[in-house]
C-alpha atoms as a PDB file:
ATOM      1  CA  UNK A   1     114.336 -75.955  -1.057  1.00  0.00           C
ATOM      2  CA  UNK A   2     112.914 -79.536   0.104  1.00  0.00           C
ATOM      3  CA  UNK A   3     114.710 -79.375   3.023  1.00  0.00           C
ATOM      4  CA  UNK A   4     113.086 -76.001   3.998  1.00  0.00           C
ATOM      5  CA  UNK A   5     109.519 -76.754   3.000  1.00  0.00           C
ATOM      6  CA  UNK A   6     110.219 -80.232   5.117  1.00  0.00           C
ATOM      7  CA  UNK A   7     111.095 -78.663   7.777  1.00  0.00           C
ATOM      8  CA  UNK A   8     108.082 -76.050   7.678  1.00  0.00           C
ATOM      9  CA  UNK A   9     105.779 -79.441   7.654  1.00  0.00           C
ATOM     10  CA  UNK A  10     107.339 -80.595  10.459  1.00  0.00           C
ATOM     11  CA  UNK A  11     106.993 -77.811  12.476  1.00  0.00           C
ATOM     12  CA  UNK A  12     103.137 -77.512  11.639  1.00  0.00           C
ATOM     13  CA  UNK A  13     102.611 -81.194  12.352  1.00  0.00           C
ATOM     14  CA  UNK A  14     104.446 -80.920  15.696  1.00  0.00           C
ATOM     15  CA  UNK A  15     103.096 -77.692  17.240  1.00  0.00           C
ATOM     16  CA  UNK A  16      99.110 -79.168  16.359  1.00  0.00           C
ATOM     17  CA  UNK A  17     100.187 -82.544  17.890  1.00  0.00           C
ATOM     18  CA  UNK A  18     101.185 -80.203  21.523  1.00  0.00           C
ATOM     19  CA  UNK A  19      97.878 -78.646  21.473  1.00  0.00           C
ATOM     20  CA  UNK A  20      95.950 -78.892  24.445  1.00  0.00           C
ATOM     21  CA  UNK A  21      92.771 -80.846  24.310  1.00  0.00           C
ATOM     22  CA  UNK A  22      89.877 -81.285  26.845  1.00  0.00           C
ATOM     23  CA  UNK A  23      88.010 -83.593  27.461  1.00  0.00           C
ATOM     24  CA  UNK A  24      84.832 -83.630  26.021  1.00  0.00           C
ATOM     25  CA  UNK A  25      81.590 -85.197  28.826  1.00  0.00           C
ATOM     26  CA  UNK A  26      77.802 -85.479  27.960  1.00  0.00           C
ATOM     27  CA  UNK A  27      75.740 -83.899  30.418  1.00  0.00           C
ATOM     28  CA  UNK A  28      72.211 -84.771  30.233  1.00  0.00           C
ATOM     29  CA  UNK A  29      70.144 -82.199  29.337  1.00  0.00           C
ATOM     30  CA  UNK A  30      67.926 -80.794  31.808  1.00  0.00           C
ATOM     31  CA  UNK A  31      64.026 -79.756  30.361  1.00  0.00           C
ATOM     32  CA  UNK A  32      64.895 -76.170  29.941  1.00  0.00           C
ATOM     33  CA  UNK A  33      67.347 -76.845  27.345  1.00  0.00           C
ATOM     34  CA  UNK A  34      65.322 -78.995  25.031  1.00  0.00           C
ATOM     35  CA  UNK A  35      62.623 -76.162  25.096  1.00  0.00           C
ATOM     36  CA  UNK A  36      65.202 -73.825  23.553  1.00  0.00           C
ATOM     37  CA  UNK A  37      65.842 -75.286  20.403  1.00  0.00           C
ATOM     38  CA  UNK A  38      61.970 -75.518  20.026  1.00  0.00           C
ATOM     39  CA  UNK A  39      61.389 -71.925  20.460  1.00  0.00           C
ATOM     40  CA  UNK A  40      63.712 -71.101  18.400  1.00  0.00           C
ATOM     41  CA  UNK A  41      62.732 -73.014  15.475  1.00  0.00           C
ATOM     42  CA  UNK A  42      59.161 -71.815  16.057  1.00  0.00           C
ATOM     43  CA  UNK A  43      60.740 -68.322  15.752  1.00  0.00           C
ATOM     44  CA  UNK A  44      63.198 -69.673  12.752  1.00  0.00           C
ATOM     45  CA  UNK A  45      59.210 -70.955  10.882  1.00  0.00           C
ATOM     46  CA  UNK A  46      57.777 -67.835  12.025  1.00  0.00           C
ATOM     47  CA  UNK A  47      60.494 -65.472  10.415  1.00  0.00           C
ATOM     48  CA  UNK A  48      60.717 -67.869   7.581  1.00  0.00           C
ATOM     49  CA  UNK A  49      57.150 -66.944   6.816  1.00  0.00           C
ATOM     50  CA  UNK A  50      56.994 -63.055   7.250  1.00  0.00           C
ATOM     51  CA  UNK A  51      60.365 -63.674   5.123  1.00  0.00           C
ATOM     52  CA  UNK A  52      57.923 -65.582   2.124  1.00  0.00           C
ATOM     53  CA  UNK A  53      55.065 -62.888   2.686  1.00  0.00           C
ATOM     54  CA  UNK A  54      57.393 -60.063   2.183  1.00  0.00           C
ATOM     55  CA  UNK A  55      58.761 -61.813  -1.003  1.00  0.00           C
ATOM     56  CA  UNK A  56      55.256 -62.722  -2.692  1.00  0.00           C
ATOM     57  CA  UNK A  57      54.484 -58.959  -2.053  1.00  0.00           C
ATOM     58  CA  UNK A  58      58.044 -58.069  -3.839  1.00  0.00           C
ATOM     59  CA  UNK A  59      56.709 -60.320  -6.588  1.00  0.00           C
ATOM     60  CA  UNK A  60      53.418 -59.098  -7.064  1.00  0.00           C
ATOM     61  CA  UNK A  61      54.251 -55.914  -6.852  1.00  0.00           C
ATOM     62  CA  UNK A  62      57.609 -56.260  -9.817  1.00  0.00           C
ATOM     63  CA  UNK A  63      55.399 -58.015 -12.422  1.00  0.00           C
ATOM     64  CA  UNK A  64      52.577 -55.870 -11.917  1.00  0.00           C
ATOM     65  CA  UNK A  65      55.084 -52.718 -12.433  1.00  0.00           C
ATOM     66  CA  UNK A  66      56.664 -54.648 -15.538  1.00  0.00           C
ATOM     67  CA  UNK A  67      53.484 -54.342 -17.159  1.00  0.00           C
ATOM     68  CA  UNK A  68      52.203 -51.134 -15.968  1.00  0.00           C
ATOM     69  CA  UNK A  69      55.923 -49.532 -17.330  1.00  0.00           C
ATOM     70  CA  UNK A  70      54.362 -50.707 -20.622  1.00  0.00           C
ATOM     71  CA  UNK A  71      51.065 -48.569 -20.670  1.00  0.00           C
ATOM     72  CA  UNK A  72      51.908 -46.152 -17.935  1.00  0.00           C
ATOM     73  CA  UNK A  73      52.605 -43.401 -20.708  1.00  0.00           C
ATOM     74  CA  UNK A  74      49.375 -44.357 -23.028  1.00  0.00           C
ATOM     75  CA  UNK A  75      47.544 -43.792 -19.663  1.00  0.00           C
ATOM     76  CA  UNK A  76      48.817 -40.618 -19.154  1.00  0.00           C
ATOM     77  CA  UNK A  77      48.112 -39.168 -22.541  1.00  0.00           C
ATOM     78  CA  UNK A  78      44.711 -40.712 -22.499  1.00  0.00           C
ATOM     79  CA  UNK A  79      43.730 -39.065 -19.330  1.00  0.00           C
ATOM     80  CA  UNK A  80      45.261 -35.750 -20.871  1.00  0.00           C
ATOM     81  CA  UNK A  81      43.249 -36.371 -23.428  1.00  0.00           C
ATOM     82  CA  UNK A  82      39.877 -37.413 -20.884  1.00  0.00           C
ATOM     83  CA  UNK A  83      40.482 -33.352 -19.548  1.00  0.00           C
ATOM     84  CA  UNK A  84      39.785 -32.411 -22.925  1.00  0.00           C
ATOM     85  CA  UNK A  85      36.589 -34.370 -22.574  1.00  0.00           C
ATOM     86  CA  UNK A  86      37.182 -36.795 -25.261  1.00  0.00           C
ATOM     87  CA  UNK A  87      36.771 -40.202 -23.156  1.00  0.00           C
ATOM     88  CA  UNK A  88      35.968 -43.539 -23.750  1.00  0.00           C
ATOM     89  CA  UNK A  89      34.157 -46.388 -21.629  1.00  0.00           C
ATOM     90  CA  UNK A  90      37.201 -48.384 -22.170  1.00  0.00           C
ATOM     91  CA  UNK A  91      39.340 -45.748 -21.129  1.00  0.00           C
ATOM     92  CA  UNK A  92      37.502 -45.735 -17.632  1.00  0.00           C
ATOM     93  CA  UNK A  93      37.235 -49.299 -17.095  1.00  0.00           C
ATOM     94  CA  UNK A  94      41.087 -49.172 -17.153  1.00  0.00           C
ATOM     95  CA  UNK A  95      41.261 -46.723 -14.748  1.00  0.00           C
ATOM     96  CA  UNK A  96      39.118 -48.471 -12.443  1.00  0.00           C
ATOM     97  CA  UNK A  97      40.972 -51.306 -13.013  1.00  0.00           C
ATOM     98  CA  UNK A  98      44.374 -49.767 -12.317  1.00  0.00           C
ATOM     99  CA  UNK A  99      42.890 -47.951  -9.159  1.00  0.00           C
ATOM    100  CA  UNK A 100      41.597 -51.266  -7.822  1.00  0.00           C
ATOM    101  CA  UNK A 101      45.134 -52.892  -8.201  1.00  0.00           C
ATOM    102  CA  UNK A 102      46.611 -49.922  -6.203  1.00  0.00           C
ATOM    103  CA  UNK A 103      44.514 -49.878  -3.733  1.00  0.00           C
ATOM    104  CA  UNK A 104      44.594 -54.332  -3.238  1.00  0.00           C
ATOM    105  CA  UNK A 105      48.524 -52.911  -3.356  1.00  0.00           C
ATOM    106  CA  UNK A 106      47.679 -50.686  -0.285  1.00  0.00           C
ATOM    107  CA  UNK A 107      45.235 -53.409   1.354  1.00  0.00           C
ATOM    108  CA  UNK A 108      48.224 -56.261   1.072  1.00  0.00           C
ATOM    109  CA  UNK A 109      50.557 -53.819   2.490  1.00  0.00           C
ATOM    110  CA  UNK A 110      48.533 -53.013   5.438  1.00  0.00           C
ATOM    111  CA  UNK A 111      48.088 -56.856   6.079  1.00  0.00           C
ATOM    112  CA  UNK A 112      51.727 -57.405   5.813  1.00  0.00           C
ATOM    113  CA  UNK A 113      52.598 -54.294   8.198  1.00  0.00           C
ATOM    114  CA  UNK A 114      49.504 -55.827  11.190  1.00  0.00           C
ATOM    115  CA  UNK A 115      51.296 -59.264  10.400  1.00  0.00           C
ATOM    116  CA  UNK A 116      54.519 -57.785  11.381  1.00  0.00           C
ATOM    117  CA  UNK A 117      53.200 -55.788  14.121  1.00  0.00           C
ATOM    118  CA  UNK A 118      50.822 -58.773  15.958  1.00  0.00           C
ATOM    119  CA  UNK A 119      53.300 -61.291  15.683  1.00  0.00           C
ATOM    120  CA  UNK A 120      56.249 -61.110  18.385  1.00  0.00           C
ATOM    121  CA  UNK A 121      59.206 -62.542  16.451  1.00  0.00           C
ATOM    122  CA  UNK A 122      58.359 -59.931  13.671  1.00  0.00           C
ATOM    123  CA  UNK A 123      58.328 -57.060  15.733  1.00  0.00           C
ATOM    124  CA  UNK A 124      62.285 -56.178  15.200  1.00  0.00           C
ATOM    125  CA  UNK A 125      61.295 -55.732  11.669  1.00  0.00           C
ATOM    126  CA  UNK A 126      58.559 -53.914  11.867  1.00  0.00           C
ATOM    127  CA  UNK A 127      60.491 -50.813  11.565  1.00  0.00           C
ATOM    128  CA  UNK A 128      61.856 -51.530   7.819  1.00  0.00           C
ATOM    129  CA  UNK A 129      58.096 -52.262   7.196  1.00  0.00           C
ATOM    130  CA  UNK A 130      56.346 -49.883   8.599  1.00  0.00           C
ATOM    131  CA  UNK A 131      55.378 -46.956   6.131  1.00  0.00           C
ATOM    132  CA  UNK A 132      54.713 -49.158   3.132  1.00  0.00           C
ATOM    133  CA  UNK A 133      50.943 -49.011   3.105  1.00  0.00           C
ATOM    134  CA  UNK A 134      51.352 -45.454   3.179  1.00  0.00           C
ATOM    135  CA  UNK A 135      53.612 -45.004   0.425  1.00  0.00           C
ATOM    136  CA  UNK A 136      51.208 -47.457  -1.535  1.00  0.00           C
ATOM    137  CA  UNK A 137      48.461 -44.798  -0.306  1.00  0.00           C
ATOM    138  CA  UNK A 138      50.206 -42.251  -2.149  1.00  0.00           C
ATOM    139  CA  UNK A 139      50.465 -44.426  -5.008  1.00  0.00           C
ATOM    140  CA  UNK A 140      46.797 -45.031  -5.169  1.00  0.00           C
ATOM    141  CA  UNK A 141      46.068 -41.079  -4.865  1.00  0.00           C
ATOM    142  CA  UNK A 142      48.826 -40.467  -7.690  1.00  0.00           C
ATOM    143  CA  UNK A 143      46.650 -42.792  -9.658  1.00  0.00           C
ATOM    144  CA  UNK A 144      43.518 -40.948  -8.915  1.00  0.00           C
ATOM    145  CA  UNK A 145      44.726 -37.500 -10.117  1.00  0.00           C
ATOM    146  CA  UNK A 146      45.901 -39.064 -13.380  1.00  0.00           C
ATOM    147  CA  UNK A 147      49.754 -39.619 -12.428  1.00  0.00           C
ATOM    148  CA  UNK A 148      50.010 -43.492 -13.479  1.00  0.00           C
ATOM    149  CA  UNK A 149      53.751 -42.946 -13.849  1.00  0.00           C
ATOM    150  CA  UNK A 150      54.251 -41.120 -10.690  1.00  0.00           C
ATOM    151  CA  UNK A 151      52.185 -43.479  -9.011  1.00  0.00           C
ATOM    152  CA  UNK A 152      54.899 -46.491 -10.459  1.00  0.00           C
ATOM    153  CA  UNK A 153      57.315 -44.547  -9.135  1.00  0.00           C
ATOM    154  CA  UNK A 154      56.097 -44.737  -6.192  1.00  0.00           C
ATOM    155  CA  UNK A 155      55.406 -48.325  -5.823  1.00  0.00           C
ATOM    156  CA  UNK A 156      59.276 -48.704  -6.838  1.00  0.00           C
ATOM    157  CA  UNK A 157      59.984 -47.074  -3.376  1.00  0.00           C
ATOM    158  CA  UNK A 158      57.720 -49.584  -1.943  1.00  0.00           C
ATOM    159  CA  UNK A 159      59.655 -52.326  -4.025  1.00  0.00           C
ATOM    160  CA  UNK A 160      62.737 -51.228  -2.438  1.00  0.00           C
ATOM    161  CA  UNK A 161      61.690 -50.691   0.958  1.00  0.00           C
ATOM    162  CA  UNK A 162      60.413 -54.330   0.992  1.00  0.00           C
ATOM    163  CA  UNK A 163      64.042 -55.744  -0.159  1.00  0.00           C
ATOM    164  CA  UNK A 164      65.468 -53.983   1.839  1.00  0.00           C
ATOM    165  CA  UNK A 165      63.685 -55.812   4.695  1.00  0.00           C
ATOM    166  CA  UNK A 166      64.230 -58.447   3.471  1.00  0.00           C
ATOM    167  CA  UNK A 167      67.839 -58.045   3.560  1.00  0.00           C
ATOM    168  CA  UNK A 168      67.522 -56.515   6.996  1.00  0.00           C
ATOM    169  CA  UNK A 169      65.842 -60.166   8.374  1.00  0.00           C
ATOM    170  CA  UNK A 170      68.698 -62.493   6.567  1.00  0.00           C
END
């Protein structure tokens, strides 16, 4: 048994020490070449930041979900209850509230989506992007006819659409 895993070792060392090697010059660089890396760490930076814009969007848009899954339903069955014209001023300075964070949604989205669209290195993602603000638009007219839970539905889509992206631009 030592014999044979000797004689694999053996083997292995000999067959790397025939490898063929070349022989490795510097050349010196001419001015074109030191441009390169340049460019593309300005278009590393500049994907690096639509990367970080996408993801603060992602964030926003998860926490503010989180606590909208919390009072989506109350909302609901207080503006079933608003048709039955029993409403409160409270009740409809939430609902301006909550339509004013959907639409800021929308407004961010569109932002991010002429960010992606302006800036060259973006532009291959612009695709994965491109539809959010509209979907957020939806969102913010689910809201308006009373549909908060819908409407967080909706944003989910948006949620997903932007990690997906982001997994598209790894």
């Amino acid at each position: 048994m030592k014999s044979i895993f000797l004689l694999v070792c053996i083997l292995v060392l000999s067959t790397t020490s025939f490898a063929q090697t070349r022989s490795r010059t510097t050349r010196r660089g001419t001015q074109s070449s030191k441009t390169k890396p340049a460019a593309s760490q300005a278009a590393t930076e500049v994907k690096t930041e639509g990367a970080t814009r996408v993801a603060n969007q992602i964030k926003n848009l998860t926490t503010f979900l989180y606590l909208l899954g919390g009072v989506a339903k109350d909302l609901d069955a207080q503006e079933a209850a608003s048709r039955s014209g029993s409403s409160s001023p409270t009740q409809e300075r939430n609902k301006t509230k909550i339509k004013s964070t959907f639409e800021n949604f929308r407004v961010g989205l569109e932002n991010l989506e002429n960010y992606f669209s302006s800036t060259p290195e973006l532009r291959p993602y612009y695709v994965k992007l491109l539809g959010s603000a509209d979907e957020a638009a939806t969102a913010e007219n689910q809201v308006a006819a009373g549909h908060v839970d819908q409407a967080g539905h909706t944003l989910l889509n948006v949620v997903n659409r932007l990690a997906d992206l982001l997994v598209f631009m790894r």
